[in-house]
C-alpha atoms as a PDB file:
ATOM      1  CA  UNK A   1       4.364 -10.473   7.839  1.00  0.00           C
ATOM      2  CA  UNK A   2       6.669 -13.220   9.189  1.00  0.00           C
ATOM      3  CA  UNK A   3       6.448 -14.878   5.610  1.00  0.00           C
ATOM      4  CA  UNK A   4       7.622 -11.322   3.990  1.00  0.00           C
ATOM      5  CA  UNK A   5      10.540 -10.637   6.341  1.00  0.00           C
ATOM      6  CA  UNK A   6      11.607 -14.192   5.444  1.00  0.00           C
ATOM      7  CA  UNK A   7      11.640 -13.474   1.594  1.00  0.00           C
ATOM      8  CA  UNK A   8      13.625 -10.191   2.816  1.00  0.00           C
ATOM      9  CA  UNK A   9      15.998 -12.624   4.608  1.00  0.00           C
ATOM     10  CA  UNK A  10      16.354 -14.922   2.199  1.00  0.00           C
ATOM     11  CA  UNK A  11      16.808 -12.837  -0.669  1.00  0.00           C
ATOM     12  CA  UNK A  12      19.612 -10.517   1.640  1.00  0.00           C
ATOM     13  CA  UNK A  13      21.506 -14.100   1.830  1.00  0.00           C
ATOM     14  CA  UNK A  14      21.292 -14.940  -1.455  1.00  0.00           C
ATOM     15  CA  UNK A  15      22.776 -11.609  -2.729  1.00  0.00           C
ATOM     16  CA  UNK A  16      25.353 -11.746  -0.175  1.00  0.00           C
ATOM     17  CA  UNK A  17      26.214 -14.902  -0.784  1.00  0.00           C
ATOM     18  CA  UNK A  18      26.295 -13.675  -4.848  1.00  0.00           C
ATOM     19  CA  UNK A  19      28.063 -10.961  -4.595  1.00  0.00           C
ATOM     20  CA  UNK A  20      31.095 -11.442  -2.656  1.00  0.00           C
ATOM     21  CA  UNK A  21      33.674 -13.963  -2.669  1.00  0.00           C
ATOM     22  CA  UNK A  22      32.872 -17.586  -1.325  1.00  0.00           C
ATOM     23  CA  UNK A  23      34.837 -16.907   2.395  1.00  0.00           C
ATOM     24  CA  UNK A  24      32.125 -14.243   2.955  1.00  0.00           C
ATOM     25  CA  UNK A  25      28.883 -16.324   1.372  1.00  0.00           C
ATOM     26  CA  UNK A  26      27.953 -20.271   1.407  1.00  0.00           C
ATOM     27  CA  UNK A  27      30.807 -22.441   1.398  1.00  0.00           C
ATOM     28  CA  UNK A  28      30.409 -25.533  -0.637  1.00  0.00           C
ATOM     29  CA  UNK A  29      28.696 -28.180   1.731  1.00  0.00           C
ATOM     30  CA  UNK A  30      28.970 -27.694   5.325  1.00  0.00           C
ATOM     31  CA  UNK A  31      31.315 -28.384   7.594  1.00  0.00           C
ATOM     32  CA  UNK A  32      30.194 -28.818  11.007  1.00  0.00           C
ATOM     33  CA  UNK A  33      33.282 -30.751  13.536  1.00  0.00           C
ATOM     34  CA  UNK A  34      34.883 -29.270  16.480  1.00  0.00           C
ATOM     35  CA  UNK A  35      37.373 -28.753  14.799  1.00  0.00           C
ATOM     36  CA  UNK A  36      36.122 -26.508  12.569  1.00  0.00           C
ATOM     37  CA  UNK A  37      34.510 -24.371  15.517  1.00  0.00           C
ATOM     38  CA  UNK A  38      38.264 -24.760  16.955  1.00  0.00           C
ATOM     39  CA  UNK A  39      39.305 -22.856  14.223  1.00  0.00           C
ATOM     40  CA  UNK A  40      36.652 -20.267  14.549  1.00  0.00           C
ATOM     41  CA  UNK A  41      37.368 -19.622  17.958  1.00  0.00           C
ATOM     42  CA  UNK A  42      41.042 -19.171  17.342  1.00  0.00           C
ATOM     43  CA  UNK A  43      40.193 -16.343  14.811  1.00  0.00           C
ATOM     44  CA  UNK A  44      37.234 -14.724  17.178  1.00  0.00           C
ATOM     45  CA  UNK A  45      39.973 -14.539  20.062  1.00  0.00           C
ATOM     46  CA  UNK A  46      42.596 -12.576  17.301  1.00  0.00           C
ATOM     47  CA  UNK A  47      39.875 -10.308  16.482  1.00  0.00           C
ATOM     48  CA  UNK A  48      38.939  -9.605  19.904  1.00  0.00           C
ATOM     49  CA  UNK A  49      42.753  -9.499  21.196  1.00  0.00           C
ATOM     50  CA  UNK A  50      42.673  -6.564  18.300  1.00  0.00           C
ATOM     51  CA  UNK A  51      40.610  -4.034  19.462  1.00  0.00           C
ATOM     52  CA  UNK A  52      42.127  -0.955  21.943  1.00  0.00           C
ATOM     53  CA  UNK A  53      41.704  -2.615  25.271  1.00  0.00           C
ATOM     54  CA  UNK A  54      40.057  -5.916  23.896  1.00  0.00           C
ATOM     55  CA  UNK A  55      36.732  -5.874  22.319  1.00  0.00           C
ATOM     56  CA  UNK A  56      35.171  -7.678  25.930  1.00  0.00           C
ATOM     57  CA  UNK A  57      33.524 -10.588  23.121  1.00  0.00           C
ATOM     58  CA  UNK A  58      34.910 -13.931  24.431  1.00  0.00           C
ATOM     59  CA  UNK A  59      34.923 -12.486  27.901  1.00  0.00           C
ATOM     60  CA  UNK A  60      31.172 -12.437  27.608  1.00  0.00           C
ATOM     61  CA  UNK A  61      31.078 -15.521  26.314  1.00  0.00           C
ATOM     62  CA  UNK A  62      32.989 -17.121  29.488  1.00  0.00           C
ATOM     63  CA  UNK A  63      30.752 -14.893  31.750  1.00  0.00           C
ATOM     64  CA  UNK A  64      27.640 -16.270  30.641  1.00  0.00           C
ATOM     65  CA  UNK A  65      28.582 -20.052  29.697  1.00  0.00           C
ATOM     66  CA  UNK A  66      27.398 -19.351  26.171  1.00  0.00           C
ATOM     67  CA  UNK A  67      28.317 -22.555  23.549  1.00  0.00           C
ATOM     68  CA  UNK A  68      28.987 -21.920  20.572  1.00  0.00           C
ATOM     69  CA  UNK A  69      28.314 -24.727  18.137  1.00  0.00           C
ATOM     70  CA  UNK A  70      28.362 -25.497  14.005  1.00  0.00           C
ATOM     71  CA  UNK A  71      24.868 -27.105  12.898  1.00  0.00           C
ATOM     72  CA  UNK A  72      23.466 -27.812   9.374  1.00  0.00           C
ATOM     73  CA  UNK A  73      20.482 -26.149   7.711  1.00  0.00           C
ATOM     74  CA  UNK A  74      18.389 -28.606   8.533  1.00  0.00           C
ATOM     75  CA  UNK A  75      19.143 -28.786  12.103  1.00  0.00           C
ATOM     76  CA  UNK A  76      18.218 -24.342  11.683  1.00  0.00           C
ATOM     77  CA  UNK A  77      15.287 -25.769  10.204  1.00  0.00           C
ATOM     78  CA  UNK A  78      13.697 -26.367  13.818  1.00  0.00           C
ATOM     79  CA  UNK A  79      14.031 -23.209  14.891  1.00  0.00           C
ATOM     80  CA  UNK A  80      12.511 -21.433  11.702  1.00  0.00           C
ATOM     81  CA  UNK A  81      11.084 -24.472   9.112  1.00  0.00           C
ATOM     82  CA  UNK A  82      11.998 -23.702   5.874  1.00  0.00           C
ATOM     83  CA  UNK A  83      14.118 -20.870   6.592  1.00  0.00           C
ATOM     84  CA  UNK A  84      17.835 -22.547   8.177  1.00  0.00           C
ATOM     85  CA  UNK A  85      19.448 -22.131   5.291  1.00  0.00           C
ATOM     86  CA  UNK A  86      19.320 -18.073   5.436  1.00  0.00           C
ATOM     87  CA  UNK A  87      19.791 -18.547   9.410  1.00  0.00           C
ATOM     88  CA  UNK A  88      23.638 -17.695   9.817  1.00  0.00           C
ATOM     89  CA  UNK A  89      23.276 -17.514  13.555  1.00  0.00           C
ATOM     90  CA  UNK A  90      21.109 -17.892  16.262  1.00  0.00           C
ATOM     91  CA  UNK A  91      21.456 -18.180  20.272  1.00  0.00           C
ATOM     92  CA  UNK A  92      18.999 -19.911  22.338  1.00  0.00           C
ATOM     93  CA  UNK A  93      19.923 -20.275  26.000  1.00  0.00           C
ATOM     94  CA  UNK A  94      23.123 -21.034  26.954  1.00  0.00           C
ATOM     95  CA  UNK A  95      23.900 -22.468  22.866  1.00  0.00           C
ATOM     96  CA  UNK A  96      24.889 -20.550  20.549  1.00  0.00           C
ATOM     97  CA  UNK A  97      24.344 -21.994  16.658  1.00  0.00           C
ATOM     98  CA  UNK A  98      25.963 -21.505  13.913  1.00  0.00           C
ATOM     99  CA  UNK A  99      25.144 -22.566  10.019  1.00  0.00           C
ATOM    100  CA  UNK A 100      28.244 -24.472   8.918  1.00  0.00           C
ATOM    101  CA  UNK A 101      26.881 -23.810   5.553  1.00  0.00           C
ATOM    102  CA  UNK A 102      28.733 -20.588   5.358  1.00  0.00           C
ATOM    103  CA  UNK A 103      32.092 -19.524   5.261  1.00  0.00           C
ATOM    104  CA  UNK A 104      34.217 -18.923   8.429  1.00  0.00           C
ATOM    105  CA  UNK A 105      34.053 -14.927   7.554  1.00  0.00           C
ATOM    106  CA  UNK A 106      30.664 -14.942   7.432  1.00  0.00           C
ATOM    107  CA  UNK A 107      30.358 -16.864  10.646  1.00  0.00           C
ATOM    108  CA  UNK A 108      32.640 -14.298  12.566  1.00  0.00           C
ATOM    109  CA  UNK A 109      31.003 -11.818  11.580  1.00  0.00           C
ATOM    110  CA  UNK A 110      27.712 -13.704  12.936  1.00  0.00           C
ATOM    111  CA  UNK A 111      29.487 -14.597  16.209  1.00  0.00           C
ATOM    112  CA  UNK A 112      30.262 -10.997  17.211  1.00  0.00           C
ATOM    113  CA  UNK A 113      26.886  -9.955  16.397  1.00  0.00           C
ATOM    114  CA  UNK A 114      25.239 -12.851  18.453  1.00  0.00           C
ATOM    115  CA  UNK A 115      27.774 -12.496  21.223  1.00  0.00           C
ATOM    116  CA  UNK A 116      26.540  -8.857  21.123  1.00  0.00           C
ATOM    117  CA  UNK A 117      22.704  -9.386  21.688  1.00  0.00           C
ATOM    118  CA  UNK A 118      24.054 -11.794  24.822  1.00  0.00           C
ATOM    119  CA  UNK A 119      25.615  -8.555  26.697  1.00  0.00           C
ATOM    120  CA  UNK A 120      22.403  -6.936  25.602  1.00  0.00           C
ATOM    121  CA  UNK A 121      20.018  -8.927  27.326  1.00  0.00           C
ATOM    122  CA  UNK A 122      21.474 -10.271  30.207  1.00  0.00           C
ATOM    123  CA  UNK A 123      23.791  -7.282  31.391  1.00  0.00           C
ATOM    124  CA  UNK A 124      22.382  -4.288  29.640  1.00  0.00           C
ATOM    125  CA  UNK A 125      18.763  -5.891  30.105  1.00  0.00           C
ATOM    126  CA  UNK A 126      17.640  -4.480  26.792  1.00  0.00           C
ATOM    127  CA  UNK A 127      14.533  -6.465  27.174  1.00  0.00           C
ATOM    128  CA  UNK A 128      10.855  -5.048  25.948  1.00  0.00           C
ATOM    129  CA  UNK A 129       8.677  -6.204  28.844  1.00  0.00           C
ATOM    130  CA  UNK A 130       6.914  -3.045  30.499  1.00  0.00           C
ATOM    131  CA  UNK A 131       7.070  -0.926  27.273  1.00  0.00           C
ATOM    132  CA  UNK A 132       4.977   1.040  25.365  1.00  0.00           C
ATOM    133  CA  UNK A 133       4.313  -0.227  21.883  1.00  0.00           C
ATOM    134  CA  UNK A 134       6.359   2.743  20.694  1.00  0.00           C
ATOM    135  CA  UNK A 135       9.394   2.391  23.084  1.00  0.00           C
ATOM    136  CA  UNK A 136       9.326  -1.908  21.968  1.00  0.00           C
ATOM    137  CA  UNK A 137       9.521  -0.447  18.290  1.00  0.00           C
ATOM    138  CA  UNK A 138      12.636   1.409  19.342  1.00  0.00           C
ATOM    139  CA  UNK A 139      14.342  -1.142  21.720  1.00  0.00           C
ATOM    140  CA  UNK A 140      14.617  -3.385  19.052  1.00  0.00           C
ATOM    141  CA  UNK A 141      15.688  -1.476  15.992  1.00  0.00           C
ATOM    142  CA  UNK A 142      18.568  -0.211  19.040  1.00  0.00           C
ATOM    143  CA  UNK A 143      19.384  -3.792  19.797  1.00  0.00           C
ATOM    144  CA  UNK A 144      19.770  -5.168  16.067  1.00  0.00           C
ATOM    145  CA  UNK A 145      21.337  -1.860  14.422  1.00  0.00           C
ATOM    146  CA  UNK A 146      23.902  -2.007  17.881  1.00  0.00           C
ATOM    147  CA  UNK A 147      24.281  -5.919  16.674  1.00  0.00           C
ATOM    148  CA  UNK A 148      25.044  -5.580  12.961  1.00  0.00           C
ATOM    149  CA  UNK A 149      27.272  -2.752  13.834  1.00  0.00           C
ATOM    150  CA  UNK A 150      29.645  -4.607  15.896  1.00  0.00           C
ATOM    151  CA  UNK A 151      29.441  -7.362  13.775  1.00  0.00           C
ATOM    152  CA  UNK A 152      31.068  -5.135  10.914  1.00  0.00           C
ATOM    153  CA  UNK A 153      33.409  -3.514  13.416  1.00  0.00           C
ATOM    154  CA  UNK A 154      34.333  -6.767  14.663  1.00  0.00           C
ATOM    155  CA  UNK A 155      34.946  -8.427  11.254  1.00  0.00           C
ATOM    156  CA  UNK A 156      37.475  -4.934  10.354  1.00  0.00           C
ATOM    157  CA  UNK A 157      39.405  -5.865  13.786  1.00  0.00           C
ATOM    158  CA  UNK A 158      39.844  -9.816  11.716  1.00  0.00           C
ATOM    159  CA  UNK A 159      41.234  -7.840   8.797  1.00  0.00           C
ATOM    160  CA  UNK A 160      43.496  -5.944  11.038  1.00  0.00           C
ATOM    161  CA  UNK A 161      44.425  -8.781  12.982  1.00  0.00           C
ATOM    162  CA  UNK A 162      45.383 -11.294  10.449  1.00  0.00           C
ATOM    163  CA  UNK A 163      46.097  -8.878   7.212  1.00  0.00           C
ATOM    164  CA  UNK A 164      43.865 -10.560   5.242  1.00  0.00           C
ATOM    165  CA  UNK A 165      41.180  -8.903   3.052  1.00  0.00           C
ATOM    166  CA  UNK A 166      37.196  -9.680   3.475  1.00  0.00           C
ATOM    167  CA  UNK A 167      35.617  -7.164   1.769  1.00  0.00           C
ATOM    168  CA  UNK A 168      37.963  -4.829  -0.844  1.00  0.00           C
ATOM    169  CA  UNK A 169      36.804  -1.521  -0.704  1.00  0.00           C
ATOM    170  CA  UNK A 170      36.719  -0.071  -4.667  1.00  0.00           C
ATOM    171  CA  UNK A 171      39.292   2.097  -5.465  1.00  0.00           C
ATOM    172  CA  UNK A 172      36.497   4.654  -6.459  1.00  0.00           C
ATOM    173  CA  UNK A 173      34.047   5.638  -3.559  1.00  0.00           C
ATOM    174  CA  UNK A 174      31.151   5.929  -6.071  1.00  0.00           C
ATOM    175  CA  UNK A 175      31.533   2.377  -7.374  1.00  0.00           C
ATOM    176  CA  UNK A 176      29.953   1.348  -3.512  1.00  0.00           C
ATOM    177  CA  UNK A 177      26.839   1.637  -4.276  1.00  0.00           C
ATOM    178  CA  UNK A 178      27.212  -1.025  -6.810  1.00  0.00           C
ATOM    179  CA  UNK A 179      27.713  -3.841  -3.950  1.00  0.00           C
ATOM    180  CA  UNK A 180      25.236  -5.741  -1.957  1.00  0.00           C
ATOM    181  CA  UNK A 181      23.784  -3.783   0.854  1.00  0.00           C
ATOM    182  CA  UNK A 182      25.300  -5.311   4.076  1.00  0.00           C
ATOM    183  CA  UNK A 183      28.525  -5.326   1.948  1.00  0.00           C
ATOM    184  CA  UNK A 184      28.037  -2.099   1.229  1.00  0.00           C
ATOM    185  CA  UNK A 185      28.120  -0.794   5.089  1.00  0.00           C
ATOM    186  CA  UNK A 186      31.038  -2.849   5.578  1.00  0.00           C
ATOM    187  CA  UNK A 187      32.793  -0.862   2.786  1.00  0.00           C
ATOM    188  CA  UNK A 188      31.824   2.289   3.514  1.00  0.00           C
ATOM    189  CA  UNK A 189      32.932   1.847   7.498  1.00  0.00           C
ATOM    190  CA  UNK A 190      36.480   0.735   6.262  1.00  0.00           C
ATOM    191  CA  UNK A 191      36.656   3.110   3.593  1.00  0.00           C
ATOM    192  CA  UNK A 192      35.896   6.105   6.584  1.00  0.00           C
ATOM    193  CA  UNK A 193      38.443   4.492   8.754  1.00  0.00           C
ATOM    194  CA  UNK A 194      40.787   4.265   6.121  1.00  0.00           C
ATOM    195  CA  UNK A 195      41.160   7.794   5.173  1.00  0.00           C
ATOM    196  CA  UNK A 196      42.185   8.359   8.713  1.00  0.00           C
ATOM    197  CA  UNK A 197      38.114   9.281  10.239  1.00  0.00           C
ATOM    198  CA  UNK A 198      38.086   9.127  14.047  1.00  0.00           C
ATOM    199  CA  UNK A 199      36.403   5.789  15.318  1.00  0.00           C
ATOM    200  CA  UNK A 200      33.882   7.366  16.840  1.00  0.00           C
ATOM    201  CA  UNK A 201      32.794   9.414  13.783  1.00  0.00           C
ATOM    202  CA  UNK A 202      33.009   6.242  11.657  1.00  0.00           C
ATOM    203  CA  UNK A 203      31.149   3.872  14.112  1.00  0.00           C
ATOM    204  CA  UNK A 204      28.056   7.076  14.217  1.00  0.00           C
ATOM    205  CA  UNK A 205      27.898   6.807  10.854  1.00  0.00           C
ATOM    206  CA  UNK A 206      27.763   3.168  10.457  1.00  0.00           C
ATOM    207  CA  UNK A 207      24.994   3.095  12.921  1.00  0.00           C
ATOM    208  CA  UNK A 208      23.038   5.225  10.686  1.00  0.00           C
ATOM    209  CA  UNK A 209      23.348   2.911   8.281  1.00  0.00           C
ATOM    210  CA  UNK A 210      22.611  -0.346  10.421  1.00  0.00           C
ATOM    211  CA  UNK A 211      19.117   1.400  11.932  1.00  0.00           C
ATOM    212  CA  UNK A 212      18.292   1.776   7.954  1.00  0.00           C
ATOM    213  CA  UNK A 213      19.550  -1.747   7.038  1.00  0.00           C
ATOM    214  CA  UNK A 214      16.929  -2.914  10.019  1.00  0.00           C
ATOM    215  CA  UNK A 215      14.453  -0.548   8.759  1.00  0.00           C
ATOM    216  CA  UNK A 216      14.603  -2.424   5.702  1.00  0.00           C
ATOM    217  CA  UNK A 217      14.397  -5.725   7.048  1.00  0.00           C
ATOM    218  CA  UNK A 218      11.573  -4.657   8.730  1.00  0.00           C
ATOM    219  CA  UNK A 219      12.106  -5.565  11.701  1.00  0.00           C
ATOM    220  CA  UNK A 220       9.772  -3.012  12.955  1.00  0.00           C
ATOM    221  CA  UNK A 221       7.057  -5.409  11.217  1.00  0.00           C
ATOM    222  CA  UNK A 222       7.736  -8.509  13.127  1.00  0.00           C
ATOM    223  CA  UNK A 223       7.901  -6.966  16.266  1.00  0.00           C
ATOM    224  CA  UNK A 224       4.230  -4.931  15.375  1.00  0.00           C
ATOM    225  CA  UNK A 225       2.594  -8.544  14.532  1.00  0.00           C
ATOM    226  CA  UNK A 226       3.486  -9.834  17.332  1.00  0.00           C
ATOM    227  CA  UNK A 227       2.205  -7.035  19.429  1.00  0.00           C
ATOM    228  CA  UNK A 228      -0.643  -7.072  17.915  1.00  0.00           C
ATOM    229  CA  UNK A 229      -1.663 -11.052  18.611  1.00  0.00           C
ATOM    230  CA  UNK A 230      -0.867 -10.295  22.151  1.00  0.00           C
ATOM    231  CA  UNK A 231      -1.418  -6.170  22.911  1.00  0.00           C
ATOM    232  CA  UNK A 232      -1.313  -5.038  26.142  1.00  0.00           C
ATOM    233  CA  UNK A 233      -2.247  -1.645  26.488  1.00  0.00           C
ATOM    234  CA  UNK A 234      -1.758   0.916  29.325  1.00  0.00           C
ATOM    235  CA  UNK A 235       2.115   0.145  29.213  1.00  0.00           C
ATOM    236  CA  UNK A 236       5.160   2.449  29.441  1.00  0.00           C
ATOM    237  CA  UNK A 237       8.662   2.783  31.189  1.00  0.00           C
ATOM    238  CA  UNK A 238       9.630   5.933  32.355  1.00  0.00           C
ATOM    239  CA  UNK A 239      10.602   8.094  30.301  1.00  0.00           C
ATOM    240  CA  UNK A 240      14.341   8.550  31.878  1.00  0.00           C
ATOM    241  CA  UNK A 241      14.665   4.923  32.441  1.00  0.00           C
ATOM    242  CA  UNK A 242      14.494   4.041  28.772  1.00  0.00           C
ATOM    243  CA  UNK A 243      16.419   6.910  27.614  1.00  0.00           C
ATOM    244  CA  UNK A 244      18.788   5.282  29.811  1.00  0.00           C
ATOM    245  CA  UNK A 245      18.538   2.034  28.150  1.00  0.00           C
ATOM    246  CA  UNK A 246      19.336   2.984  24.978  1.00  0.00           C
ATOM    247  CA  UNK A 247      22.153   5.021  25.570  1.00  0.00           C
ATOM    248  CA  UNK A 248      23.878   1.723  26.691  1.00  0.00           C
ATOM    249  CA  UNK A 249      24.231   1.076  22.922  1.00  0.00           C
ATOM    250  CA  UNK A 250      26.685   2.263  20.808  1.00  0.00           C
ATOM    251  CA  UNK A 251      29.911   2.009  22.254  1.00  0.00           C
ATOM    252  CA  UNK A 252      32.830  -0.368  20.225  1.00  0.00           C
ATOM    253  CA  UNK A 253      33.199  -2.605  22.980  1.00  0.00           C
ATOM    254  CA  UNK A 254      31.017  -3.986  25.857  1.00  0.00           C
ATOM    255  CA  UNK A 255      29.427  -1.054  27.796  1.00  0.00           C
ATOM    256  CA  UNK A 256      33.332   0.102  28.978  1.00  0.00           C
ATOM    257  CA  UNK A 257      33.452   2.805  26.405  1.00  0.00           C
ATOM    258  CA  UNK A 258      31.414   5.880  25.920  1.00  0.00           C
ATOM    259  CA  UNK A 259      28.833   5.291  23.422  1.00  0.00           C
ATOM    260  CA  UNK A 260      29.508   6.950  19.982  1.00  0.00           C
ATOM    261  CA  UNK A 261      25.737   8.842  20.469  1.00  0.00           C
ATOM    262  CA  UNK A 262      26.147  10.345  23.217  1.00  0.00           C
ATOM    263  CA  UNK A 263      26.190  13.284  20.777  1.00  0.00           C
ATOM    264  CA  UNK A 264      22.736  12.585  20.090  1.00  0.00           C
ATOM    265  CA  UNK A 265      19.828  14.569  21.997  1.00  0.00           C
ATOM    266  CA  UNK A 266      17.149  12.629  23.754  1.00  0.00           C
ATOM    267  CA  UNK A 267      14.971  13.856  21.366  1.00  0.00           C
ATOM    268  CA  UNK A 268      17.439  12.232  18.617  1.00  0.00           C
ATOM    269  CA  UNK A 269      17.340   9.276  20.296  1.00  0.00           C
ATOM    270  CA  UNK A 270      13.606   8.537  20.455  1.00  0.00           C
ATOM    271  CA  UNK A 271      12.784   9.872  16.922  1.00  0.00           C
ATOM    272  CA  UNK A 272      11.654   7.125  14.467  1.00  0.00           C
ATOM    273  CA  UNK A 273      13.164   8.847  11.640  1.00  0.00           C
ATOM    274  CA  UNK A 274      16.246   9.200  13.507  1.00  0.00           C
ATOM    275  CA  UNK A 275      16.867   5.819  13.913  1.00  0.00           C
ATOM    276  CA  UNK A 276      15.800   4.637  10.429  1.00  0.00           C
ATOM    277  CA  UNK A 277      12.483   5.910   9.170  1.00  0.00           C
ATOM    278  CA  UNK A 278       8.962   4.137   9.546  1.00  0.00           C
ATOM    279  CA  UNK A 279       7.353   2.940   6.369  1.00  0.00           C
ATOM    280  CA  UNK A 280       3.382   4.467   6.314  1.00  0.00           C
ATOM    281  CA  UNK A 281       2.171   0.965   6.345  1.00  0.00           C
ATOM    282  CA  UNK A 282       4.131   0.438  10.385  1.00  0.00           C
ATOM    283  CA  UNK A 283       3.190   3.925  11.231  1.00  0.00           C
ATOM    284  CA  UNK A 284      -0.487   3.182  11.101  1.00  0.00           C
ATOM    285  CA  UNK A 285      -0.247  -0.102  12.856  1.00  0.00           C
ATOM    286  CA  UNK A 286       1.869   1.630  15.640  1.00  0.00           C
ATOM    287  CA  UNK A 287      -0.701   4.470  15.934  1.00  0.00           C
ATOM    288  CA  UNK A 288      -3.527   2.046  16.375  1.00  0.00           C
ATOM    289  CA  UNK A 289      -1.851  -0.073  19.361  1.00  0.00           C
ATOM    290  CA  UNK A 290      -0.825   3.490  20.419  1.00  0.00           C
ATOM    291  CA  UNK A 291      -5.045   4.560  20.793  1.00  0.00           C
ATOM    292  CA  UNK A 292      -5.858   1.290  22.310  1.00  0.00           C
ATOM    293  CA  UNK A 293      -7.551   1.657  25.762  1.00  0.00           C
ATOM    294  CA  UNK A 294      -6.530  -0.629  28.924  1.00  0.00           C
ATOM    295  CA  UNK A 295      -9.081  -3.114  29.782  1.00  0.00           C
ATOM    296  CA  UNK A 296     -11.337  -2.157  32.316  1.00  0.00           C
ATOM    297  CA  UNK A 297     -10.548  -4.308  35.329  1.00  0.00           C
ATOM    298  CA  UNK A 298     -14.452  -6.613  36.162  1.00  0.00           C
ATOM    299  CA  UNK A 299     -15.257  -5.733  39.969  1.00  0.00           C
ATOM    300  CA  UNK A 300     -15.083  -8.483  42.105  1.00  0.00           C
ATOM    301  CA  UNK A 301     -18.308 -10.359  42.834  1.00  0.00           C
ATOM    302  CA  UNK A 302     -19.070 -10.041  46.344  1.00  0.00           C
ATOM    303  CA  UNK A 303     -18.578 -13.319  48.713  1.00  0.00           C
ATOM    304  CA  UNK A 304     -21.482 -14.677  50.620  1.00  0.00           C
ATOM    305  CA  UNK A 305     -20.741 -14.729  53.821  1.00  0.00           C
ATOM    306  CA  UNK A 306     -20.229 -18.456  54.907  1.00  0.00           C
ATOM    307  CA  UNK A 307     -23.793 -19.775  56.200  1.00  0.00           C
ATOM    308  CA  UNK A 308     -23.295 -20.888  59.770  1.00  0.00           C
END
């Protein structure tokens, strides 16, 4: 399963890096001083400056010591063999790494999403321990369609920021289909907030897209393998505590603002179709972790009592 989503990857970062212009794919060679990352930084802090009220990014950063550092492929190659050159990003502790193979658009756009699955974990606690198989399934396609979406929202604040264009939306609607698919949620998000679409009716809708986009990753397939090396059945937050979780996601900046689903019903919110569909394949692996029975706990042997 691991070896298919990294084919998925990999082909995703090919395309991307195919299909739109060389700031937003692979630069040539790869760049990895300070200086570089200076540079980053500089544009991360405009973008973040640009949203209402700041965006909260670099002030997460700060609050949690996070690094950010350029690295090579082959440095990514440790993390994932064979696979750093179609790792953009990663964090890992208190580092965060970045593939210096890219361009710097790219890279921002990786930042903001990494930066995002930081506030995640360690102040929305958007962690899977203590779940159900179902509710882990859901937790994580919540945590990486809440990611790429603030990633693209992020990267439109860059645009707005600076004036300069990442990803021209086509005069004709229609013709956006015709892009690569990440590129293609970027578009339509700018295209909605173009024609004048309240942000919170354009963010809802670009989270629709996102859960899909990690639908088709299949990210629900990694997360099922491992589950199913390691299950542990009997396993379940309460029901109100998790609903509580996930409505933590959604909101454009980090946690201050209302989340953008809070139109959603708590029924909308746990529904696998809702949040991206379940191919029949994940279904029946989910069902059978689902059925599986709690080990009976082995009585204790009695002690002999100690002889005198």
């Amino acid at each position: 399963m691991k070896k298919k989503r990294a084919l998925l990857t990999a082909a995703f970062a090919l395309a991307a890096a195919c299909a739109v212009p060389p700031a937003m794919g692979q630069a040539t060679g790869a760049d990895v001083s300070p200086q570089r990352m200076e540079r980053l930084l500089d544009k991360a802090k405009k973008a973040d400056s640009a949203c209402e009220g700041g965006c909260g990014m670099m002030q997460t950063l700060d609050k949690h010591g996070i690094t950010p550092r350029l690295v090579s492929s082959a440095q990514l190659d440790v993390l994932a063999p064979g696979q750093g050159a179609y790792i953009v990003g990663r964090q890992q502790g208190n580092k965060m790494y970045l593939n210096g193979s890219y361009g710097d658009d790219k890279l921002l756009e990786t930042f903001a999403h990494e930066t995002r699955h930081v506030w995640q974990k360690r102040d929305a606690g958007m962690m899977v321990a203590g779940m159900s198989p179902r509710q882990a399934i859901l937790l994580n396609r919540y945590r990486e369609a809440d990611a790429f979406a603030f990633g693209i929202y992020f990267t439109y604040q860059y645009e707005k920021s600076t004036g300069k264009t990442l990803v021209k939306v086509p005069d004709d609607p229609r013709d956006i289909g015709k892009m690569h698919p990440y590129q293609q949620m970027y578009a339509m998000f700018k295209f909605d907030m173009e024609i004048g679409m309240p942000l919170d009716a354009a963010y809802r809708s670009l989270l629709r897209h996102t859960f899909k986009h990690v639908q088709n990753v299949d990210y629900d397939g990694d997360l099922l393998e491992a589950l199913e090396k390691n299950p542990i059945p009997g396993l379940k937050m309460d029901d109100a505590a998790f609903l509580a979780k996930l409505r933590q996601m959604g909101s454009t900046d980090f946690g201050k603002s209302p989340s953008v689903l809070s139109v959603w019903t708590d029924a909308d919110m746990v529904s696998l179709e809702k949040t991206g569909g379940i191919s029949p394949e994940n279904l029946a692996r989910l069902q059978k972790l689902e059925v599986m029975e709690p080990a009976a706990k082995q009585p204790k042997t009695p002690q002999s009592p100690p002889q005198p």
